[in-house]
C-alpha atoms as a PDB file:
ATOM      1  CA  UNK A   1     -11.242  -3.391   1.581  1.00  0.00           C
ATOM      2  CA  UNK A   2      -8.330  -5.823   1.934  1.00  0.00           C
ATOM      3  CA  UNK A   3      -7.861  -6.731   5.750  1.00  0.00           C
ATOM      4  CA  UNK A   4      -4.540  -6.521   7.401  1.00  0.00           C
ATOM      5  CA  UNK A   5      -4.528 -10.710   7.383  1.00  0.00           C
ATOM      6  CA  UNK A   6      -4.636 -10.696   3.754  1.00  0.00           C
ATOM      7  CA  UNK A   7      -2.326  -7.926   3.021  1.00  0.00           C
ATOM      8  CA  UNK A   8       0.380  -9.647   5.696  1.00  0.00           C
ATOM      9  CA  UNK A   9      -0.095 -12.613   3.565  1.00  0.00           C
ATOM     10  CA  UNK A  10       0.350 -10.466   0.523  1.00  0.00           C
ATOM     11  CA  UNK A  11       3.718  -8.943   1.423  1.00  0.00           C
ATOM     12  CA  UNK A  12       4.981 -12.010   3.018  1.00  0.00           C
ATOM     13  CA  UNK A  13       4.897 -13.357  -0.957  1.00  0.00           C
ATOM     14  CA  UNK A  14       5.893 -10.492  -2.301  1.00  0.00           C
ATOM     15  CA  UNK A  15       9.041 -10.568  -0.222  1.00  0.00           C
ATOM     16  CA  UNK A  16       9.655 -14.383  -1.065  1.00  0.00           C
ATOM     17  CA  UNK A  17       9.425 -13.843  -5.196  1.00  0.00           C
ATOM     18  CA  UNK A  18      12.010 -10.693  -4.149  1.00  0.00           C
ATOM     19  CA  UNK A  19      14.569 -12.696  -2.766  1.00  0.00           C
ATOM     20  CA  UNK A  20      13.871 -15.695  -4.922  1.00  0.00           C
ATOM     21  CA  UNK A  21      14.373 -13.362  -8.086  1.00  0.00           C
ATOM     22  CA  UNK A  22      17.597 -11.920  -6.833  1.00  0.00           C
ATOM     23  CA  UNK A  23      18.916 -15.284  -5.316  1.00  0.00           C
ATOM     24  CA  UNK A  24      18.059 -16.927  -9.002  1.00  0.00           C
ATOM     25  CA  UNK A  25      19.683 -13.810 -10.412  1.00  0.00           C
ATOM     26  CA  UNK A  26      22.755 -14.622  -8.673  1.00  0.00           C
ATOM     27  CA  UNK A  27      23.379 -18.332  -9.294  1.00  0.00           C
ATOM     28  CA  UNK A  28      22.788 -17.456 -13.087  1.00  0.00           C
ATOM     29  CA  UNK A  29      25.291 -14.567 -12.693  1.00  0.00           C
ATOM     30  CA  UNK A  30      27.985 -17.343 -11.195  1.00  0.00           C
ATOM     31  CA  UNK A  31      27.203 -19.995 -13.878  1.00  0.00           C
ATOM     32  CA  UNK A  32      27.703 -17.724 -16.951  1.00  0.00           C
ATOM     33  CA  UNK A  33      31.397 -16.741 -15.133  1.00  0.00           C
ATOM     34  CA  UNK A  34      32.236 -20.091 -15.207  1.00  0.00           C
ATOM     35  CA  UNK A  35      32.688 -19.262 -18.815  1.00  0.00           C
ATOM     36  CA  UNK A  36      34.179 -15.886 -18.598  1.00  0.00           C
ATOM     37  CA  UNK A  37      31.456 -14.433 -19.955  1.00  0.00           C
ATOM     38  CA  UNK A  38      27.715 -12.731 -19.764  1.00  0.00           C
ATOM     39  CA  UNK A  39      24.810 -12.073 -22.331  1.00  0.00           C
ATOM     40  CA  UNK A  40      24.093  -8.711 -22.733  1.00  0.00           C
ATOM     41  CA  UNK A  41      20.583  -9.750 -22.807  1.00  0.00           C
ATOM     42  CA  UNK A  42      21.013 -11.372 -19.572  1.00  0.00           C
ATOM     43  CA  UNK A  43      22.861  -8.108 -17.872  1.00  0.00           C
ATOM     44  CA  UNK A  44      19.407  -6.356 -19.203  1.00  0.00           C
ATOM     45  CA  UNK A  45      17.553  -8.840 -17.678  1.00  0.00           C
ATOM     46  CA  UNK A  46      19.049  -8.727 -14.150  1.00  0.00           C
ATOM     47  CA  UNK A  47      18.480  -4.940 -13.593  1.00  0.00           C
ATOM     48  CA  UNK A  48      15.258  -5.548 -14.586  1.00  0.00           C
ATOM     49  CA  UNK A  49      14.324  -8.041 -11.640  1.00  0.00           C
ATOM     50  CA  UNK A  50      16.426  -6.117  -9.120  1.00  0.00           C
ATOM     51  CA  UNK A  51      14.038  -3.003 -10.362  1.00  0.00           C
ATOM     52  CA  UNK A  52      11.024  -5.297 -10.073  1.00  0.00           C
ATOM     53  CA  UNK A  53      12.018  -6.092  -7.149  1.00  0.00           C
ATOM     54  CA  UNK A  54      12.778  -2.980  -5.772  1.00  0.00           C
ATOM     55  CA  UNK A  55       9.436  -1.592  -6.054  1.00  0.00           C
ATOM     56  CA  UNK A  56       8.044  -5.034  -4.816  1.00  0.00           C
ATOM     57  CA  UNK A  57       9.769  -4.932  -1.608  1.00  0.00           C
ATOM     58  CA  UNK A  58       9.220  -1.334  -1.015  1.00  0.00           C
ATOM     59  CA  UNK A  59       5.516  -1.865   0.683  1.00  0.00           C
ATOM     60  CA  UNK A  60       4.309   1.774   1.739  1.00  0.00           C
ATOM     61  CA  UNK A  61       4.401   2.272   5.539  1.00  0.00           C
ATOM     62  CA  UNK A  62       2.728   5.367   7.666  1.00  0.00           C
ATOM     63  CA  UNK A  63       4.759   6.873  10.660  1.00  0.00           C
ATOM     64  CA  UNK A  64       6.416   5.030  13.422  1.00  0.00           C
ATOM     65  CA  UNK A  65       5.668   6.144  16.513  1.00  0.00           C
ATOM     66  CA  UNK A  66       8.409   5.882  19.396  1.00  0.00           C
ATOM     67  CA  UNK A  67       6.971   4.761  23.021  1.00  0.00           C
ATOM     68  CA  UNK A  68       9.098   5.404  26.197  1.00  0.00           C
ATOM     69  CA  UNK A  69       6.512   4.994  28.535  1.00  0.00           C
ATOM     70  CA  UNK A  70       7.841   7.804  30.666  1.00  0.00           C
ATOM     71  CA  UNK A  71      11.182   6.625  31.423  1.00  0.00           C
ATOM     72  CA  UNK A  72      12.534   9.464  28.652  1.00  0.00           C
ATOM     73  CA  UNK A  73      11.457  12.155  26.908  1.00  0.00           C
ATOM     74  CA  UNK A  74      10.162  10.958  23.618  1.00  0.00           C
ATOM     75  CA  UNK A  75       7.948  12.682  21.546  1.00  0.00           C
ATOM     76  CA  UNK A  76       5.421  12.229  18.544  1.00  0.00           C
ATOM     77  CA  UNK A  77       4.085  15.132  16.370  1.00  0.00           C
ATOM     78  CA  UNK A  78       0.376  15.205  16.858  1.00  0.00           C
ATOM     79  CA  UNK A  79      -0.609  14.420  12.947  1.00  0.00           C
ATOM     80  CA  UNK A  80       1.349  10.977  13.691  1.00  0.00           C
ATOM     81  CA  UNK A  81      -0.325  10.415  16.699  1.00  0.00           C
ATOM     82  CA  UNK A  82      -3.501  10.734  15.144  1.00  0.00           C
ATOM     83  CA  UNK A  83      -2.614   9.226  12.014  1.00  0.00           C
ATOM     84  CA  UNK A  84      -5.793   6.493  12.857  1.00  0.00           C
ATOM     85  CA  UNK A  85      -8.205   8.689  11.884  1.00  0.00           C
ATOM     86  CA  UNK A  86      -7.482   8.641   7.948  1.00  0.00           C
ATOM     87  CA  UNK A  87      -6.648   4.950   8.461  1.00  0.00           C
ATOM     88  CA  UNK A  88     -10.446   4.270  10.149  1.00  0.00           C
ATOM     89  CA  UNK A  89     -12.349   6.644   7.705  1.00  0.00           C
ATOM     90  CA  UNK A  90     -13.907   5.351   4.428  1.00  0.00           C
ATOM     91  CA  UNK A  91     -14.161   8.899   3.408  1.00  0.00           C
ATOM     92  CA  UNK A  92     -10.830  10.848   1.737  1.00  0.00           C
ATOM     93  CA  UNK A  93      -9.230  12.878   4.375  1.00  0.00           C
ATOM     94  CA  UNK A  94      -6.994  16.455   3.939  1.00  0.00           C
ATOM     95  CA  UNK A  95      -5.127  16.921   7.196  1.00  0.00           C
ATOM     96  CA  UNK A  96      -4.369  20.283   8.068  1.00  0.00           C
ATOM     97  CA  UNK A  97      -1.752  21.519  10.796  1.00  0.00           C
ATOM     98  CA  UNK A  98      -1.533  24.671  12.556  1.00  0.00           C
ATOM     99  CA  UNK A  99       1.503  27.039  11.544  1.00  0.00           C
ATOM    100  CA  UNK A 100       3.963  26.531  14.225  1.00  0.00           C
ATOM    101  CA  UNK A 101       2.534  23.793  15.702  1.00  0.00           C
ATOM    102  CA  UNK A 102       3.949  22.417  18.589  1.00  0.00           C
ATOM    103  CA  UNK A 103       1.322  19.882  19.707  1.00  0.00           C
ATOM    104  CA  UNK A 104       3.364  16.499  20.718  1.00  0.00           C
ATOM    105  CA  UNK A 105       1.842  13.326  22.541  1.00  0.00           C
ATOM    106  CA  UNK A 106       3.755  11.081  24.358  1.00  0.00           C
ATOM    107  CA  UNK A 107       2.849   7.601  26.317  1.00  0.00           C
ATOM    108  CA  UNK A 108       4.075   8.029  30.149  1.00  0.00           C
ATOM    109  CA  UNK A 109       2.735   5.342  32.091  1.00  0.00           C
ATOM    110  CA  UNK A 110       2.315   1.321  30.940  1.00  0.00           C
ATOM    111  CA  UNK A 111       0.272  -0.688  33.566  1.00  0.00           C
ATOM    112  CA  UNK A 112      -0.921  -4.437  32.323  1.00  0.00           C
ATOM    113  CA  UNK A 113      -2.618  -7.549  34.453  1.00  0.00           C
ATOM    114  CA  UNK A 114      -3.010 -10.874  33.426  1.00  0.00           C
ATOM    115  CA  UNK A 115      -5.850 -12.951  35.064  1.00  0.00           C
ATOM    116  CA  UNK A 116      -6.062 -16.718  33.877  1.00  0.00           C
ATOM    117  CA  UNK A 117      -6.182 -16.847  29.943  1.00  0.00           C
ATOM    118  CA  UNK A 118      -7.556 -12.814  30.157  1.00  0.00           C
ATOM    119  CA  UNK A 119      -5.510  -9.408  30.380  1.00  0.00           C
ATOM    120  CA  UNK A 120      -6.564  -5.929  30.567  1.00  0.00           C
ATOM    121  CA  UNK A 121      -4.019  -2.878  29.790  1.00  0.00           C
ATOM    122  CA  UNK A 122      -3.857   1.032  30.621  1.00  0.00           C
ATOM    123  CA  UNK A 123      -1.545   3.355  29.388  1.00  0.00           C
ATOM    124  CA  UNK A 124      -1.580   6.817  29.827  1.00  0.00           C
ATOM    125  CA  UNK A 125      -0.536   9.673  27.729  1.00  0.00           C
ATOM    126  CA  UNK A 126      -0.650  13.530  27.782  1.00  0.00           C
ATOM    127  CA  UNK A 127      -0.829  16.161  24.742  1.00  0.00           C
ATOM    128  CA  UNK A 128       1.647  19.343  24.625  1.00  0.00           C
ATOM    129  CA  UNK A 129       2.280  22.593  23.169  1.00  0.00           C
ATOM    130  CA  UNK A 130      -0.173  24.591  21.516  1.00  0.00           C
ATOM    131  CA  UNK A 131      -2.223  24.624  18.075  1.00  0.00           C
ATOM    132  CA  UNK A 132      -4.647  22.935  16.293  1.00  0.00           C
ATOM    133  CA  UNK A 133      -4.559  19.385  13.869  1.00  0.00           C
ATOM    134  CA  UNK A 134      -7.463  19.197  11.619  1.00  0.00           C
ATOM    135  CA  UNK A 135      -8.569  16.057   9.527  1.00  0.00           C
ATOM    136  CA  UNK A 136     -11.294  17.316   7.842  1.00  0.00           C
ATOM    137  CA  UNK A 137     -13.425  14.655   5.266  1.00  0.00           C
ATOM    138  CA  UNK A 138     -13.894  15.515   1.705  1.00  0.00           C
ATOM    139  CA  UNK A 139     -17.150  15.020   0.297  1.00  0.00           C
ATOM    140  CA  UNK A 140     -16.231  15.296  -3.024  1.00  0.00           C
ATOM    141  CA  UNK A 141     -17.438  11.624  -3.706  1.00  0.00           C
ATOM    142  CA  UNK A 142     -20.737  11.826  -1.861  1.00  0.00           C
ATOM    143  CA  UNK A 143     -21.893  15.027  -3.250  1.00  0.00           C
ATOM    144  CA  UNK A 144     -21.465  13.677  -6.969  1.00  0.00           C
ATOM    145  CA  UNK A 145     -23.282  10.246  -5.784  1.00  0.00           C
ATOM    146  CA  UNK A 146     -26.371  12.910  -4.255  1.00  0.00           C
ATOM    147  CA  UNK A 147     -25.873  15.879  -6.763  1.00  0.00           C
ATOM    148  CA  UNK A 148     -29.306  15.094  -8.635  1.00  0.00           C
ATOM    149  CA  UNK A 149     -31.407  14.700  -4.974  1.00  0.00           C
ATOM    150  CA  UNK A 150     -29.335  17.477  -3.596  1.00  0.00           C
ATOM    151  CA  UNK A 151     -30.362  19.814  -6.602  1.00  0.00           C
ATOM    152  CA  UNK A 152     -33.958  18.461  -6.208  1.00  0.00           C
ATOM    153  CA  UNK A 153     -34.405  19.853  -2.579  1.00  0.00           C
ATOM    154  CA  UNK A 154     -32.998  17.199  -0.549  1.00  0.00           C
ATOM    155  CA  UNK A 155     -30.105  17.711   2.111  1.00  0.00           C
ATOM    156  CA  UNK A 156     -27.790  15.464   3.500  1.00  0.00           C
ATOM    157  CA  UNK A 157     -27.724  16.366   7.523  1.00  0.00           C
ATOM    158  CA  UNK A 158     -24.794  16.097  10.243  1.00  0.00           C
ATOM    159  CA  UNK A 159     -22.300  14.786   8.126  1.00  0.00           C
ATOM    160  CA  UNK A 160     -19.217  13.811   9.777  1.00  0.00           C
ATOM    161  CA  UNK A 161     -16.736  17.241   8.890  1.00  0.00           C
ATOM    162  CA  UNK A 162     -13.675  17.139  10.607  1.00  0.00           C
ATOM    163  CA  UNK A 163     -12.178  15.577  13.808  1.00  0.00           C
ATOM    164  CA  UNK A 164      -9.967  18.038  15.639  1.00  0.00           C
ATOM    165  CA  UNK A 165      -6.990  18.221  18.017  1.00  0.00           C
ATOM    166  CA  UNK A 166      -6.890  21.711  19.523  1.00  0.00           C
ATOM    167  CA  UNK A 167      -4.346  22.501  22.456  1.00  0.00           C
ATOM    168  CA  UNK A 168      -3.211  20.312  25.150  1.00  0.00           C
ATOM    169  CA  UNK A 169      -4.922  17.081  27.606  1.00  0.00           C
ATOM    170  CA  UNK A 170      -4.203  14.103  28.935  1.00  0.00           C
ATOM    171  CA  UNK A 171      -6.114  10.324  28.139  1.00  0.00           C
ATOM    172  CA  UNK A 172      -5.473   6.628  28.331  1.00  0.00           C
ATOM    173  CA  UNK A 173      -5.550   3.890  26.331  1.00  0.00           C
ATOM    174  CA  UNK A 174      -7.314   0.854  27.615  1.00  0.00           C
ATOM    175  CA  UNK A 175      -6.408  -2.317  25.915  1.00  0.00           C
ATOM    176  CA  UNK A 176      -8.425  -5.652  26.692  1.00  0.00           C
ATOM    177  CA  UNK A 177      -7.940  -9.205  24.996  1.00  0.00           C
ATOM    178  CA  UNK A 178      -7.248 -12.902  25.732  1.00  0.00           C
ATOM    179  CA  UNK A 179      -4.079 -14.809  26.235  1.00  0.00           C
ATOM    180  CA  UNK A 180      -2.780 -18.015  24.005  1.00  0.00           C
ATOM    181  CA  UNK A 181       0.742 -19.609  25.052  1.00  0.00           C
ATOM    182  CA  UNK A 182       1.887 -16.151  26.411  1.00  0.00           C
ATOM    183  CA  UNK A 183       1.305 -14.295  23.900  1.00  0.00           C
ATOM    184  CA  UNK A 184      -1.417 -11.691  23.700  1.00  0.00           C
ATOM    185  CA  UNK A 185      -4.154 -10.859  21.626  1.00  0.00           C
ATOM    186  CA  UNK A 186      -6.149  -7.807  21.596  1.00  0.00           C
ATOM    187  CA  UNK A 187     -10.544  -7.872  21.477  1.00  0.00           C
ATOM    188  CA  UNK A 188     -10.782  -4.239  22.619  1.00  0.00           C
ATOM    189  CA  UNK A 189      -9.400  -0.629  22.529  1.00  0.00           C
ATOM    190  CA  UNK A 190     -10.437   2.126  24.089  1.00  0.00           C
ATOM    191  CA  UNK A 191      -9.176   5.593  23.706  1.00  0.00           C
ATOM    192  CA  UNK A 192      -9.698   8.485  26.119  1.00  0.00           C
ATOM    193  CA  UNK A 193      -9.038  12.166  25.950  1.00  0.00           C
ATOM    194  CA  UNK A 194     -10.699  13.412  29.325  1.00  0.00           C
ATOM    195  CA  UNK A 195      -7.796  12.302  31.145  1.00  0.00           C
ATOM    196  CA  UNK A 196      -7.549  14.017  34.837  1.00  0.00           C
ATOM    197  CA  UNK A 197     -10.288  15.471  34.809  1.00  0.00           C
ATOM    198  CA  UNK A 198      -9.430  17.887  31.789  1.00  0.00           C
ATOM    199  CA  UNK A 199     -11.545  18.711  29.142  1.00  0.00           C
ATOM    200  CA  UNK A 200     -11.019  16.881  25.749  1.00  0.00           C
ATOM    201  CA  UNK A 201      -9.594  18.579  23.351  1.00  0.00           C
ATOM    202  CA  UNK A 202     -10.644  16.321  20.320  1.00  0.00           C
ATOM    203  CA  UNK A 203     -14.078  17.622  19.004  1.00  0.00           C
ATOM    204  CA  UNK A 204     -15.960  16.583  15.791  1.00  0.00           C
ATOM    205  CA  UNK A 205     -17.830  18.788  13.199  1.00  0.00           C
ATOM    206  CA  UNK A 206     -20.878  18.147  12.044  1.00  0.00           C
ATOM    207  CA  UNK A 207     -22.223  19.450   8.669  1.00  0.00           C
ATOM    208  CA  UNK A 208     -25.229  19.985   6.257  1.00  0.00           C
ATOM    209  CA  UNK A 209     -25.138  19.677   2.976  1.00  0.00           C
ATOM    210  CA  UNK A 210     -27.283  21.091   0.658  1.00  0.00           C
ATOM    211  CA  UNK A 211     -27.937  22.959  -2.712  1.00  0.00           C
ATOM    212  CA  UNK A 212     -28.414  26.562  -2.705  1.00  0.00           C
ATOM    213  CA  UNK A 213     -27.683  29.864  -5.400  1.00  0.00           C
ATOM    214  CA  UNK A 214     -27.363  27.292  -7.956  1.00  0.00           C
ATOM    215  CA  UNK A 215     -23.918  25.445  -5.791  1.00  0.00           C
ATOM    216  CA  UNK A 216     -23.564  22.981  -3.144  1.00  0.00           C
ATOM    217  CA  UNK A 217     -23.445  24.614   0.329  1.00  0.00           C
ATOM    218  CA  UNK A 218     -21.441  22.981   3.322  1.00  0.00           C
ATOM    219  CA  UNK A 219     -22.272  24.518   6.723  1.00  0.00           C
ATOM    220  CA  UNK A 220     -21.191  23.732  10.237  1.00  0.00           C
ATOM    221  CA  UNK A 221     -24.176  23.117  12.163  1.00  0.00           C
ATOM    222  CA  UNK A 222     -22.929  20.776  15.627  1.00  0.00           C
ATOM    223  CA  UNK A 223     -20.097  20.548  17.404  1.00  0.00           C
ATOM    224  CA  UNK A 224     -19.255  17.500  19.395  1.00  0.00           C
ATOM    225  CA  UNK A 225     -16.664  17.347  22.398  1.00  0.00           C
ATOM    226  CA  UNK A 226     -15.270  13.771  22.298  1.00  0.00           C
ATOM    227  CA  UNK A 227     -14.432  11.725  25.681  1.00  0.00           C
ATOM    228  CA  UNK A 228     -13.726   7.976  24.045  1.00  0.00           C
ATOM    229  CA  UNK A 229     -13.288   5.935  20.816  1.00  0.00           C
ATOM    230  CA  UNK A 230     -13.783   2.381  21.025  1.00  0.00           C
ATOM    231  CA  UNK A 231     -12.623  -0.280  18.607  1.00  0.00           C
ATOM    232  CA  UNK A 232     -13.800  -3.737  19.037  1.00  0.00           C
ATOM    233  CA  UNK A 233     -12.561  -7.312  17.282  1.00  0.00           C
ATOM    234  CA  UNK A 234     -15.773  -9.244  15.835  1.00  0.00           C
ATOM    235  CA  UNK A 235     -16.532 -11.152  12.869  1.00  0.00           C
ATOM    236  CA  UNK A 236     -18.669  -8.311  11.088  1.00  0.00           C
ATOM    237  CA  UNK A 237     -18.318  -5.147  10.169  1.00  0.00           C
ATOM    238  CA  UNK A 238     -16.092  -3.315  12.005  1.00  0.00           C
ATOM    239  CA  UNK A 239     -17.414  -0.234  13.927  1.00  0.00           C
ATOM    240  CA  UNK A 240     -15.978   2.759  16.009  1.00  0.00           C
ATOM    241  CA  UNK A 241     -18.084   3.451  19.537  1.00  0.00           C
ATOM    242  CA  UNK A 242     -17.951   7.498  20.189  1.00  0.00           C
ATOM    243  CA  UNK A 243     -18.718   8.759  23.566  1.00  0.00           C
ATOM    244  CA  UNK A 244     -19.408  12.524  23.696  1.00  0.00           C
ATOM    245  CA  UNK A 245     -18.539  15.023  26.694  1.00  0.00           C
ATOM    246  CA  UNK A 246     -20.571  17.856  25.027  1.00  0.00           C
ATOM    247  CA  UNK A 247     -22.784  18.780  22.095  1.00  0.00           C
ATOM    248  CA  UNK A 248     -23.327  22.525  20.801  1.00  0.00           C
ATOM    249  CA  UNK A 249     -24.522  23.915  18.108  1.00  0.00           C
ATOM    250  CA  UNK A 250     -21.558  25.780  16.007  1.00  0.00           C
ATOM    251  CA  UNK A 251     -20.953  29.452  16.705  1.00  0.00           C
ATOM    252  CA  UNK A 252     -22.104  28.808  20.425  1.00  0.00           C
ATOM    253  CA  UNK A 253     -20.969  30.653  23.246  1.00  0.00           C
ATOM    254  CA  UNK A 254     -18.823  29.426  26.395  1.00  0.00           C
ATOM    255  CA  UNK A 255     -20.799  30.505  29.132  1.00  0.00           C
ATOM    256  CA  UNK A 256     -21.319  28.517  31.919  1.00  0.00           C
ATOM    257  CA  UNK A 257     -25.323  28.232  31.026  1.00  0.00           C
ATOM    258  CA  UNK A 258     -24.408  26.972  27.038  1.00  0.00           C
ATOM    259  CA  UNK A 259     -21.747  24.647  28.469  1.00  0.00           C
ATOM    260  CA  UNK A 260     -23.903  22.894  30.814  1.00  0.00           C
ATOM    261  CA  UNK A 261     -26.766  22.611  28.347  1.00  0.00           C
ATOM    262  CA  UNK A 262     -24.036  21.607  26.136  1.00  0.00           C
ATOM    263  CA  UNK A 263     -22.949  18.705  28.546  1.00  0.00           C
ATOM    264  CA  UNK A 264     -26.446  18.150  28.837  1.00  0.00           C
ATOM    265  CA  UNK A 265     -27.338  16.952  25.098  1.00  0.00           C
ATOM    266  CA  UNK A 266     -23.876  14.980  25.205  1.00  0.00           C
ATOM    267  CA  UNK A 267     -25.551  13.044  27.607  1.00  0.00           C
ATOM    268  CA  UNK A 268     -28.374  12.164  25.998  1.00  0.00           C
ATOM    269  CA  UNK A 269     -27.000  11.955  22.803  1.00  0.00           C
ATOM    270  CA  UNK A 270     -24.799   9.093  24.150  1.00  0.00           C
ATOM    271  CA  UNK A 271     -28.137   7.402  24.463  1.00  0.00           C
ATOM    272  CA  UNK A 272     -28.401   7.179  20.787  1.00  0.00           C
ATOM    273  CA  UNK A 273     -25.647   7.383  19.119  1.00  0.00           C
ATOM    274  CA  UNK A 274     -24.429   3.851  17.038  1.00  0.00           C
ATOM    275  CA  UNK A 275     -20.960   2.797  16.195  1.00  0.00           C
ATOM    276  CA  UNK A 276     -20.165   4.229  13.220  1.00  0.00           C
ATOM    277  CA  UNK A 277     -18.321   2.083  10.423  1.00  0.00           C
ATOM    278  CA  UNK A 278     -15.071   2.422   9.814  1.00  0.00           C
ATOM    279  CA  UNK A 279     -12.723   0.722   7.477  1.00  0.00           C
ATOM    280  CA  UNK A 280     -11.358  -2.458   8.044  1.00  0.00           C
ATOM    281  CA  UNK A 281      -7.393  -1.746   7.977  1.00  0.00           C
ATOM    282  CA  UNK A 282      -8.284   1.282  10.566  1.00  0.00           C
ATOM    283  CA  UNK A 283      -9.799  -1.255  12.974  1.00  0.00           C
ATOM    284  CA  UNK A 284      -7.349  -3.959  12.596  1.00  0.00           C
ATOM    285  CA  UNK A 285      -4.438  -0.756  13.166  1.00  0.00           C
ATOM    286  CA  UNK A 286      -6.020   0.319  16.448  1.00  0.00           C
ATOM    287  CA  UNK A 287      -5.716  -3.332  17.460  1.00  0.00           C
ATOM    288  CA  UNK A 288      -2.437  -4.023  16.848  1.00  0.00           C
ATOM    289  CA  UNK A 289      -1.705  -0.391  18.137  1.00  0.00           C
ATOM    290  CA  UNK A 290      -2.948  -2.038  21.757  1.00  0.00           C
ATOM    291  CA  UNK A 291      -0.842  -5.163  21.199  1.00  0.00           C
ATOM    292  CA  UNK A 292       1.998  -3.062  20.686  1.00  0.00           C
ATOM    293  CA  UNK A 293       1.370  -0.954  23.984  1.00  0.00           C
ATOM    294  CA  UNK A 294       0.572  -3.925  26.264  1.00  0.00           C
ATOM    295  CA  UNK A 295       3.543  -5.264  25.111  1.00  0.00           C
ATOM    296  CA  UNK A 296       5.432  -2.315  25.943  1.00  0.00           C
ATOM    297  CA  UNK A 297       7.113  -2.242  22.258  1.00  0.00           C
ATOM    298  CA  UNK A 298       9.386   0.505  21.743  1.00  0.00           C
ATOM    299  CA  UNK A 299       7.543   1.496  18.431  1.00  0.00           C
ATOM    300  CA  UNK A 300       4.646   1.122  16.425  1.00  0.00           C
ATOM    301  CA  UNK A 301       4.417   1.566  13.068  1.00  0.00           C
ATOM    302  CA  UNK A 302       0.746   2.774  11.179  1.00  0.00           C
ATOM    303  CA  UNK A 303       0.470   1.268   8.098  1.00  0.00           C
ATOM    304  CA  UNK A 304      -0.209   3.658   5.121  1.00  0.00           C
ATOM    305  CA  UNK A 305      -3.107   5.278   4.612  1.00  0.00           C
ATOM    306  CA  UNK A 306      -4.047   5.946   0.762  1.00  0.00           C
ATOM    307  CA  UNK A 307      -6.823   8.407   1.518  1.00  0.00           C
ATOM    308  CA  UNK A 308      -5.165  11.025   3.135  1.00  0.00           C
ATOM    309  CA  UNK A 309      -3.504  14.298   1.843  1.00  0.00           C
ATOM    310  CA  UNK A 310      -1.368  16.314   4.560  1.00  0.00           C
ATOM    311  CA  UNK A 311      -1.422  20.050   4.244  1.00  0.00           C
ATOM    312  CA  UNK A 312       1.004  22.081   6.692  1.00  0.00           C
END
C-alpha cells in the first residue's frame, strides 16, 4: 500500500501539472486575443484541461476533526472520531451507527514537555451521549480465499469482527517523539479509553468461521474490553499494540464472579497477544494525528479511507 510519503509526493505533482495546465491555458488564451480571435478547437481544448484538472486537484479527504482543547465546546461525531479504524484495517470495513446517536468526543486538556532533543505529550478527551458505533470487518475476501479448506472441515478461529464504541468514557492520548530545529516529530501514539478510572467502552469481537448446512457460518465466540492502542514509527511493518481490560466469552453474564474472571483472562491474555498489522496509511494517520495534538492544531484532517462503507 502506498505510504503517506509517497502519496504527499504524489499530490504535490498533481497540484503542480494543475496549475501549470491552467497557467499555460491562460497565456495561450491572451496570445490568440492579440488577434481578436480563438480556435474553436482550442476553446474545446481548454475545458478539457480545466476538467482534467478539476478531478486532479480534487484528492479525496476523510473528516476534519475540530480540537478546542477545552477552552470551548467543540464537538466530533463519534464515527469521525474513530474514523482510524477503517484507515488501520487491511480488511473492508461497514460502519454502522446507532439510530439517534448522540455519542460525541471532544479533546479537553493539551499538556506537552520538551526535554533536550525529546518530547512527550498527553491529551485528554471524554466520550458523550448515548448509543453504539460499530465497524464491523467483512470477510467477504477471506472466505472466498478459504472457501475450499473451509468446506473441507477446516475453520478459521477468533477472527477480528467488529471494534465497538458503546456509551460514554473518558481516555488520553499519549504522544512521544524527538525534536529537529523546533519542530516535532512523532515515534509513538498511544490511545487510552480507561480514562478515570471508567470502564472502556471500546470492545472487540471475535469470530469463528466455519462451514456448516452446506453455508459459511460466522459466530461470535470472545469478547474483548479494550484499555490501549499503540502505534509505533519503525522501518518495518507497521503494527497496532492492543492492551485488553477484559476477555469473555460472548453471551456472558455481568456478574461480579464472570467480570472478575473476565478481567482475569485480559490479564493473561496481555501476556500473549502480538501487534497486529495494520495498514500503512492507518499508521502513518495516527502519527500525524499526535503531531497535530502536540502541536495543539485547531484541526486534523483523516485522509480517506477507500475500504469503508458507512451505514446510519
Amino acid at each position: 500500500m502506498m505510504n503517506a510519503r509517497k502519496k504527499g509526493r504524489r499530490y504535490f505533482l498533481s497540484f503542480w501539472f494543475a496549475d501549470a495546465a491552467r497557467l499555460l491555458s491562460l497565456m495561450m488564451i491572451f496570445k490568440f486575443r492579440r488577434f481578436n480571435k480563438t480556435p474553436t478547437w482550442y476553446l474545446r481544448a481548454i475545458f478539457f484541461i480545466f476538467a482534467v484538472c478539476g478531478r486532479v486537484d480534487a484528492a479525496p479527504n476523510g473528516p476534519t476533526l475540530h480540537l478546542d482543547y477545552g477552552q470551548g465546546h467543540l464537538a466530533n461525531p463519534i464515527g469521525q472520531f474513530m474514523y482510524f479504524v477503517p484507515l488501520v484495517s487491511p480488511e473492508p470495513i461497514v460502519a454502522y451507527t446507532s439510530t439517534n446517536n448522540r455519542q460525541c468526543a471532544r479533546v479537553i486538556s493539551s499538556t506537552c514537555r520538551i526535554s533536550g532533543e525529546t518530547f512527550k505529550a498527553i491529551c485528554e478527551f471524554e466520550i458523550v451521549g448515548q448509543g453504539y458505533q460499530r465497524n464491523v470487518l467483512d470477510h467477504s475476501d477471506l472466505i472466498r480465499q478459504h472457501e475450499k479448506d473451509l468446506k473441507a472441515g477446516a475453520s478459521l478461529t477468533r477472527r477480528l469482527g467488529s471494534i465497538n464504541v458503546t456509551g460514554e468514557g473518558n481516555g488520553r492520548v499519549e504522544i512521544e517523539g524527538t525534536v529537529t530545529n523546533g519542530v516535532r516529530s512523532v515515534n509513538k501514539f498511544s490511545i487510552w479509553f480507561n480514562g478515570h478510572g471508567k470502564r472502556s467502552p471500546v470492545t472487540i469481537i471475535l469470530q469463528d468461521i466455519e462451514y456448516h448446512d452446506g453455508a459459511v457460518q460466522i459466530k461470535d465466540t470472545l469478547v474483548a474490553r479494550v484499555n490501549s492502542l499503540t502505534f509505533w514509527r519503525g522501518s518495518g511493518s507497521p503494527k497496532m499494540g492492543i492492551l485488553l481490560a477484559s476477555l469473555k466469552t460472548a453471551g456472558a453474564g455481568d456478574s461480579a464472579w464472570q467480570n472478575a474472571w473476565g478481567d482475569f483472562k485480559g490479564i493473561v491474555a496481555n501476556e500473549f497477544i502480538p501487534p497486529i498489522a495494520i495498514a500503512a496509511v492507518g499508521n502513518e494517520a495516527m502519527l500525524d494525528f499526535g503531531k497535530a495534538l502536540a502541536d495543539r492544531d485547531p484541526t486534523f484532517t483523516f485522509p480517506h479511507a477507500n475500504n469503508l462503507t458507512t451505514i446510519h
